[in-house]
Protein backbone atom coordinates (compact mmCIF):
# COMPACT_ATOMS: atom_id res chain seq x y z
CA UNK A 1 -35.06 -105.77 58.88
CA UNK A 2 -36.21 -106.07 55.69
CA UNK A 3 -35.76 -103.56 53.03
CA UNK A 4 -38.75 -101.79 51.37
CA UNK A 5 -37.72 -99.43 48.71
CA UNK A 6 -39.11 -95.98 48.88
CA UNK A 7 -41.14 -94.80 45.70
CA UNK A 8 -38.18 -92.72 44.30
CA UNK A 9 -36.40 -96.62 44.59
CA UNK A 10 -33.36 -94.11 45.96
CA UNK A 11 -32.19 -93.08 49.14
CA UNK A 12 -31.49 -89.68 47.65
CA UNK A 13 -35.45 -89.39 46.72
CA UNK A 14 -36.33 -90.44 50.20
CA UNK A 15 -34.34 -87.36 51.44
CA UNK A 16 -35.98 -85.13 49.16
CA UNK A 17 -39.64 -86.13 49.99
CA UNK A 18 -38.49 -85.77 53.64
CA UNK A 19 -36.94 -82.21 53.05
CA UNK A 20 -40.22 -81.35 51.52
CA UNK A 21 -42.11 -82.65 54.24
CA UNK A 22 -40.51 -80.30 56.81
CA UNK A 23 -40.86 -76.94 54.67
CA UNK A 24 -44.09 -77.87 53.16
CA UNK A 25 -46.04 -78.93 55.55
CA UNK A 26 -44.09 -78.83 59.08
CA UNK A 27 -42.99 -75.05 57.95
CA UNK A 28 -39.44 -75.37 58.97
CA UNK A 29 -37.40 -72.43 58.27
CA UNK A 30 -34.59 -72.96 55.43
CA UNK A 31 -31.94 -72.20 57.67
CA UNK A 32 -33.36 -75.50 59.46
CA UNK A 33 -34.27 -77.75 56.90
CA UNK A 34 -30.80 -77.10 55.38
CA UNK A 35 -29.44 -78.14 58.67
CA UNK A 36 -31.15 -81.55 58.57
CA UNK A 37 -30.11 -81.74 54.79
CA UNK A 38 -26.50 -81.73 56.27
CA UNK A 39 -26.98 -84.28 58.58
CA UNK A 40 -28.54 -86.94 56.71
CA UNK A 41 -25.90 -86.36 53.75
CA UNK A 42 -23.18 -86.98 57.02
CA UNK A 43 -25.45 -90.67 57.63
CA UNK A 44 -25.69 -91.15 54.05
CA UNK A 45 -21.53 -90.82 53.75
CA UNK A 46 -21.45 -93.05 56.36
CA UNK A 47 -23.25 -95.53 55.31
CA UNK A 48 -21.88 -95.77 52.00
CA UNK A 49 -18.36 -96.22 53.84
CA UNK A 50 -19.70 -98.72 56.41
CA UNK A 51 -21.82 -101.11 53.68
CA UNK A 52 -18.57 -100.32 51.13
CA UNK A 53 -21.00 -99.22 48.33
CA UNK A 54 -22.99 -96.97 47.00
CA UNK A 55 -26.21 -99.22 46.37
CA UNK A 56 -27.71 -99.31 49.81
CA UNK A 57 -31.08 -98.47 51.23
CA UNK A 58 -32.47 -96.73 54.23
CA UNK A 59 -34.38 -100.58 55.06
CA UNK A 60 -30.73 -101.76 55.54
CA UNK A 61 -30.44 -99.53 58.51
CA UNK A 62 -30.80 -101.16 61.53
CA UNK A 63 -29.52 -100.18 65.44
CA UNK A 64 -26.30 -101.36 65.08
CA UNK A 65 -25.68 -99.53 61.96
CA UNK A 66 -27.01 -96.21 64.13
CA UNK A 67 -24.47 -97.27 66.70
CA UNK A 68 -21.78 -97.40 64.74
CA UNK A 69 -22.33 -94.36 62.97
CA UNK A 70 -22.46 -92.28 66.70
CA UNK A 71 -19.50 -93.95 67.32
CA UNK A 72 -17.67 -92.81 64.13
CA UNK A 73 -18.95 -88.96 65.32
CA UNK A 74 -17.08 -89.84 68.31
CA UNK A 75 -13.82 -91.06 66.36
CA UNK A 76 -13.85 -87.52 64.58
CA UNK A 77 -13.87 -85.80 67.81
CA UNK A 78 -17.64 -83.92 67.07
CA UNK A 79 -19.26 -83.30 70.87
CA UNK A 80 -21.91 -85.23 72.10
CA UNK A 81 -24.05 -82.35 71.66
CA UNK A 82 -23.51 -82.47 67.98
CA UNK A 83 -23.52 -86.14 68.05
CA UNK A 84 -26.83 -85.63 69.72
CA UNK A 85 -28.87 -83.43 67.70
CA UNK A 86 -27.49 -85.38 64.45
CA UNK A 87 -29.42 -88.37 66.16
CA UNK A 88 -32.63 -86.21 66.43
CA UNK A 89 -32.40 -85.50 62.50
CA UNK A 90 -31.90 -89.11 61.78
CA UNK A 91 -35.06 -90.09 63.83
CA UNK A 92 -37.59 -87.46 62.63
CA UNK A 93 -36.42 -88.47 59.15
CA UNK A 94 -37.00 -92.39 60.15
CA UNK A 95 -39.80 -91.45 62.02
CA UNK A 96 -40.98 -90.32 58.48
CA UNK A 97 -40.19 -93.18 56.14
CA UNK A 98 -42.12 -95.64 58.69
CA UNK A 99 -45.48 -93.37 59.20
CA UNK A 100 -45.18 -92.83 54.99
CA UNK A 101 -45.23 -96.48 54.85
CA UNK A 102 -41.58 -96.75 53.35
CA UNK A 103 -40.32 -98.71 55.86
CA UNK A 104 -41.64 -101.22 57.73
CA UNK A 105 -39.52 -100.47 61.71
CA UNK A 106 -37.87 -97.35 62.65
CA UNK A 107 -34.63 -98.82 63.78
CA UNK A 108 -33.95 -95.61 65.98
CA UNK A 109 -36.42 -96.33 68.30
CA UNK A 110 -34.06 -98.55 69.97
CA UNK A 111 -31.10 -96.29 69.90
CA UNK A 112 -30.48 -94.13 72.51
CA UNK A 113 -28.90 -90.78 72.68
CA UNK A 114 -25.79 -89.72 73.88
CA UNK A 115 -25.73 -88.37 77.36
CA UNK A 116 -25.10 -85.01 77.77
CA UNK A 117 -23.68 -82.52 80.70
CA UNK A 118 -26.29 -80.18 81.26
CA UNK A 119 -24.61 -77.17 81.03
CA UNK A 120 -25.43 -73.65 81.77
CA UNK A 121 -26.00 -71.48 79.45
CA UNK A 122 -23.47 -68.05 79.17
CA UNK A 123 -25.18 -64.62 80.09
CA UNK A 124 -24.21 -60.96 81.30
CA UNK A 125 -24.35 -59.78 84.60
CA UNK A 126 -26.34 -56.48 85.44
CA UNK A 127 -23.32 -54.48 85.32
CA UNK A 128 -22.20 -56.29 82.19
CA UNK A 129 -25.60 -54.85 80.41
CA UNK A 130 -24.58 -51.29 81.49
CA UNK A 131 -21.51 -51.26 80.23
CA UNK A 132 -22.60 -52.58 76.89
CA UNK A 133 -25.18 -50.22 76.49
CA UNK A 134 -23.24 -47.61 77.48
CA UNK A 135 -20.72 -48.33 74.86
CA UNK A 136 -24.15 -48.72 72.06
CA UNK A 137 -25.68 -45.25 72.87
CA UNK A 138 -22.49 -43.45 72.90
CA UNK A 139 -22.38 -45.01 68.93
CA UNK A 140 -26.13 -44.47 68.44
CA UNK A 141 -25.08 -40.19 69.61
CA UNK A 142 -23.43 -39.94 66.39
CA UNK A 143 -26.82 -40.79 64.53
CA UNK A 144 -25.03 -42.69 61.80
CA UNK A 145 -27.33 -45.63 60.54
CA UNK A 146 -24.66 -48.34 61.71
CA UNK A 147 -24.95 -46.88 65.01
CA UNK A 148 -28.78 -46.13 65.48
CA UNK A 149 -29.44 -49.70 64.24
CA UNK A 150 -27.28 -51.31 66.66
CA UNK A 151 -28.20 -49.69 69.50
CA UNK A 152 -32.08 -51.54 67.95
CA UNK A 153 -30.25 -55.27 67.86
CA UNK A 154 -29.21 -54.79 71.30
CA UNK A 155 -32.28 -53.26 72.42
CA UNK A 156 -34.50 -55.94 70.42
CA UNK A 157 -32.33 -58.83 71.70
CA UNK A 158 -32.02 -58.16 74.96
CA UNK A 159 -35.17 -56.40 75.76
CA UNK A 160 -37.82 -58.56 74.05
CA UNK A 161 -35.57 -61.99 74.14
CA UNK A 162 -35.84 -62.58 70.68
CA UNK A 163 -34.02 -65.41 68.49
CA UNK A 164 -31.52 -64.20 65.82
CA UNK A 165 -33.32 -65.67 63.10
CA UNK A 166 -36.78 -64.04 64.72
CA UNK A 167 -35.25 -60.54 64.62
CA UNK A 168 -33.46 -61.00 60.97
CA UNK A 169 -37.15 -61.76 59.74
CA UNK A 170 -38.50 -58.69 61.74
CA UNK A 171 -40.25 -56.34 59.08
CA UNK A 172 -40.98 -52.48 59.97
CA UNK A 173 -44.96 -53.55 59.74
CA UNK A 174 -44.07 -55.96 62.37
CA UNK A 175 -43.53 -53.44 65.30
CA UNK A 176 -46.91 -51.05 66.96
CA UNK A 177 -44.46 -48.64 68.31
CA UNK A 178 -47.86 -46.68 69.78
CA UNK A 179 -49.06 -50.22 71.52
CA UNK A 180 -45.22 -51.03 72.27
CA UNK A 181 -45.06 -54.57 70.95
CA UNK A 182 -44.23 -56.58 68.06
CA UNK A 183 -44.90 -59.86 66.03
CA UNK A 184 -42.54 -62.10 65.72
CA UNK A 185 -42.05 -65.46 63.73
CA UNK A 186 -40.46 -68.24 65.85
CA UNK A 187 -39.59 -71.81 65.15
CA UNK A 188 -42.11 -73.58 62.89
CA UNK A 189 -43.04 -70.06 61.71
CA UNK A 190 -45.54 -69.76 64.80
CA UNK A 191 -46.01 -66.18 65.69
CA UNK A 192 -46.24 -64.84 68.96
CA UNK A 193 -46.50 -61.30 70.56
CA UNK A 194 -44.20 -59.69 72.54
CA UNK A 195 -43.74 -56.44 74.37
CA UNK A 196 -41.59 -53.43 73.06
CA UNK A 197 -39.51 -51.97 76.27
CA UNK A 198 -39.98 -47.83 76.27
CA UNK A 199 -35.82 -48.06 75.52
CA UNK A 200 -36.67 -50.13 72.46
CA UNK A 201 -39.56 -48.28 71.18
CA UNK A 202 -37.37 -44.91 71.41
CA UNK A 203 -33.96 -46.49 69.76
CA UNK A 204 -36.30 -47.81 66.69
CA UNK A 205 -37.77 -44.23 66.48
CA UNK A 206 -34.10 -42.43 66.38
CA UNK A 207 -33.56 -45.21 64.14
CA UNK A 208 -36.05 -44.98 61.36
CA UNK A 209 -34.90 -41.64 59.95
CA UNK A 210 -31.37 -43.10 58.89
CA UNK A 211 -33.38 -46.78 57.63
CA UNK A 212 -35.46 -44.50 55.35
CA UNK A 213 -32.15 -42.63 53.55
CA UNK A 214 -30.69 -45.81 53.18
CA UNK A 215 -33.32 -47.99 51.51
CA UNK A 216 -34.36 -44.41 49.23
CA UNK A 217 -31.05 -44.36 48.42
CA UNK A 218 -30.26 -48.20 47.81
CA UNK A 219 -30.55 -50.27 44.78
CA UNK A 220 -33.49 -52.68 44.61
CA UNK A 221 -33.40 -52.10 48.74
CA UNK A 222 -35.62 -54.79 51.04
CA UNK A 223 -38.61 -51.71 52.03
CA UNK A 224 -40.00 -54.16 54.49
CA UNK A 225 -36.92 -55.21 56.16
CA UNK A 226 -36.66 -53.77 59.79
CA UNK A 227 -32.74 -53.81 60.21
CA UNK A 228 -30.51 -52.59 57.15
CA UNK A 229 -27.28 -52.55 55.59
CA UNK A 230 -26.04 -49.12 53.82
CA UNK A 231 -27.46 -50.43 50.57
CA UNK A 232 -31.07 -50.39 51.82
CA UNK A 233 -31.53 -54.12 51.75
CA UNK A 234 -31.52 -56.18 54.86
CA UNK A 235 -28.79 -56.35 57.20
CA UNK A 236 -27.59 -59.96 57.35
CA UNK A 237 -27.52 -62.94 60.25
CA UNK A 238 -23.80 -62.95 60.09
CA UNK A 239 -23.52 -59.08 60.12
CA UNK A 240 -26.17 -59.12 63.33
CA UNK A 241 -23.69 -61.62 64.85
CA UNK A 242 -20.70 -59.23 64.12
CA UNK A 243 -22.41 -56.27 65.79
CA UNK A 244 -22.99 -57.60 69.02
CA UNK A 245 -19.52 -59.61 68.97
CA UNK A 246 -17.64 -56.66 68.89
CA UNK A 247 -19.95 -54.24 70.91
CA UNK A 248 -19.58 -56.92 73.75
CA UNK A 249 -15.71 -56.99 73.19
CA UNK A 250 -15.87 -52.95 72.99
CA UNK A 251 -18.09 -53.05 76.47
CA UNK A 252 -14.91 -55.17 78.06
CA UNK A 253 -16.99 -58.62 77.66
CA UNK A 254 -15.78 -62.23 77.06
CA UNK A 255 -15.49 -63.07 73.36
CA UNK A 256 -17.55 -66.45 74.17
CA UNK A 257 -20.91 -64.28 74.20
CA UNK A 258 -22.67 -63.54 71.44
CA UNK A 259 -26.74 -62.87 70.15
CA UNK A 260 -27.94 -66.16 72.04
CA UNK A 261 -26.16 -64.78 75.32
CA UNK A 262 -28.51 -61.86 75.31
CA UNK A 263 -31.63 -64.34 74.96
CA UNK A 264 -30.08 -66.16 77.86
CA UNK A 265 -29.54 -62.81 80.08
CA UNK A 266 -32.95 -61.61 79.13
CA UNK A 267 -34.61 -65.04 80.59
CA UNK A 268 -32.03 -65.58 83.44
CA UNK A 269 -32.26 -61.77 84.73
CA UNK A 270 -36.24 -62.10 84.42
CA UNK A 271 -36.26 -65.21 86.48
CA UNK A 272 -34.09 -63.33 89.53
CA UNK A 273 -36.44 -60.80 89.27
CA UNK A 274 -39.28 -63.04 90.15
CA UNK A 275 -40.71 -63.75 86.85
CA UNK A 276 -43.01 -66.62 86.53
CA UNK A 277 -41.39 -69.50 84.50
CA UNK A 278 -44.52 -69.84 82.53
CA UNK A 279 -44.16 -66.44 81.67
CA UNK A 280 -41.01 -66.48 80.75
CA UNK A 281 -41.35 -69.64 78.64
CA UNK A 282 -44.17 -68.21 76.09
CA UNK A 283 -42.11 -64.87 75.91
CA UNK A 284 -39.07 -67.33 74.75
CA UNK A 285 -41.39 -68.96 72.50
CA UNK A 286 -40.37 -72.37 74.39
CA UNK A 287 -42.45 -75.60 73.25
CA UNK A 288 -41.61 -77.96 76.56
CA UNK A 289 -41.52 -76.22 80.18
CA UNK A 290 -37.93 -78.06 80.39
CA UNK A 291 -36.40 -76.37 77.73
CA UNK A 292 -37.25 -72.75 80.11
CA UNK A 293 -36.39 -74.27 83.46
CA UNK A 294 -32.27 -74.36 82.67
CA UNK A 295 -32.54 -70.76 83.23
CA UNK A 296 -33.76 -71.76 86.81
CA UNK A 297 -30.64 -73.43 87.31
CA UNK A 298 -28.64 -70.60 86.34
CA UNK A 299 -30.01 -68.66 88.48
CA UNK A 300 -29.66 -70.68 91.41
CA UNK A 301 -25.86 -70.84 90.75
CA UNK A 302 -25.68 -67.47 90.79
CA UNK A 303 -27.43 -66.95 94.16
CA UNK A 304 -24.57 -70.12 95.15
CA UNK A 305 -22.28 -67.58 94.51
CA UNK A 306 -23.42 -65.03 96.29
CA UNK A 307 -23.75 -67.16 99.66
CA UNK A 308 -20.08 -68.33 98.84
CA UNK A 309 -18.49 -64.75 98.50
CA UNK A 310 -21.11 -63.29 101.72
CA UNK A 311 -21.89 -65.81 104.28
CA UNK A 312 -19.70 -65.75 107.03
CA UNK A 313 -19.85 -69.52 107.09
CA UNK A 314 -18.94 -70.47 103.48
CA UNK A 315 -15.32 -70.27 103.72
């Protein structure tokens, strides 16, 4: 293939136009864009290591290159997964360079991706979800803002099947408490509506009272901010992940569920309730119809199950 040099003449500038690119005009979220940043600095390490120098450009990389560097993510033990979605960065960003006119292929057109197992995604049982939100409204009793507010993540998560990084971003305008629904911002920053169960709609209410004392009380507190920390400002992505970490360990769970189990119960116990999968796919805020129908599959293991442990015949 033959080299054309991009109009920063440095692989470095390419990335940066490209990085721009997504939270410019594609309106990535930074948590994403930094998590293509990361991946193409892991290709660019590699490449400096595999051409043994520093002065290389992206119109040296061809499919064996690309091959190579999956099979050094192999070598470091990274799962195919990983492997995988590192891939997907590599080609939107070649995709790029090519349609910008920087290069004149996209050498990962002819590189395919690593195969995956299709695996199921974790979730709660029915039971499970009592328990948990047993052990959430005996906190919220106390009225404390720590546990009023979780007793909202849970509620949020679980009820409306909402992202972590949709609810972080929720803002108290965001939610009609009277019309029981909210707005959220998913991937790409598209927003979508979504109902408000009457559980959530009364947890937010019991709430608000302890939100308000904290951001009056706070310095320079986040007013908009839905969910808050003591200081009035708003309550983190890693704090939301603690919360429901240890009120699922508190609740007698398994320490492998987390925030994205709850999305997954919230589709998966929709779906054995008869939901349709359309339905369930714009309340997820899915793109492709595939990307809804593994919760199909879980569901059908689960009714496997059943006819194991009931049918007379399934010894």
């Amino acid at each position: 293939m033959t080299p054309v040099r991009a109009a920063s003449d440095e692989p470095r500038g390419a990335v940066r136009a490209f990085l721009r690119h997504l939270a410019d005009e594609r309106n990535l979220s930074e948590h994403t864009v930094r998590a293509y940043e990361r991946d193409l600095a892991d290709l660019a390490e590699f490449l400096t290591g595999y051409y043994g120098t520093p002065e290389w450009e992206w119109g040296h990389v061809d499919r064996l290159t690309l091959r190579s560097f999956l099979g050094s993510l192999e070598r470091r033990g990274l799962a195919r997964r990983t492997a995988a979605r590192k891939l997907s960065a590599v080609r939107t960003f070649f995709r790029f360079l090519h349609l910008e006119g920087l290069l004149e292929a996209n050498p990962t057109r002819a590189v395919r991706s690593p195969r995956l197992e299709r695996t199921l995604p974790g979730h709660l049982t029915r039971g499970d979800v009592r328990s948990l939100f047993q052990v959430a409204e005996d906190a919220a009793a106390a009225n404390t803002l720590a546990g009023t507010r979780d007793l909202v993540i849970l509620e949020l998560l679980y009820g409306s099947g909402i992202r972590l990084s949709e609810l972080h971003g929720l803002n108290v305008a965001d939610l009609d408490l009277v019309g029981q629904q909210m707005k959220v911002r998913g991937k790409g920053r598209k927003e979508r509506l979504l109902p408000l169960t009457d559980e959530a709609s009364t947890a937010v209410r019991r709430y608000e009272p302890r939100r308000m004392e904290a951001v009056a009380e706070g310095r320079a507190p986040d007013r908009r901010a839905l969910l808050v920390n003591p200081s009035g400002r708003r309550f983190s992505r890693r704090g939301i992940q603690r919360t429901v970490h240890r009120l699922i360990e508190a609740a007698g769970g398994s320490e492998e569920l987390g925030v994205h189990s709850l999305r997954h119960t919230f589709a998966t116990h929709l779906l054995d309730g008869g939901a349709d999968l359309m339905a369930v796919k714009e309340l997820l805020g899915h793109v492709s119809l595939s990307t809804t129908q593994i919760y199909t599959h879980t569901s059908k293991e689960r009714l496997k199950r059943v006819h194991r442990q009931a049918h007379p015949r399934s010894d």
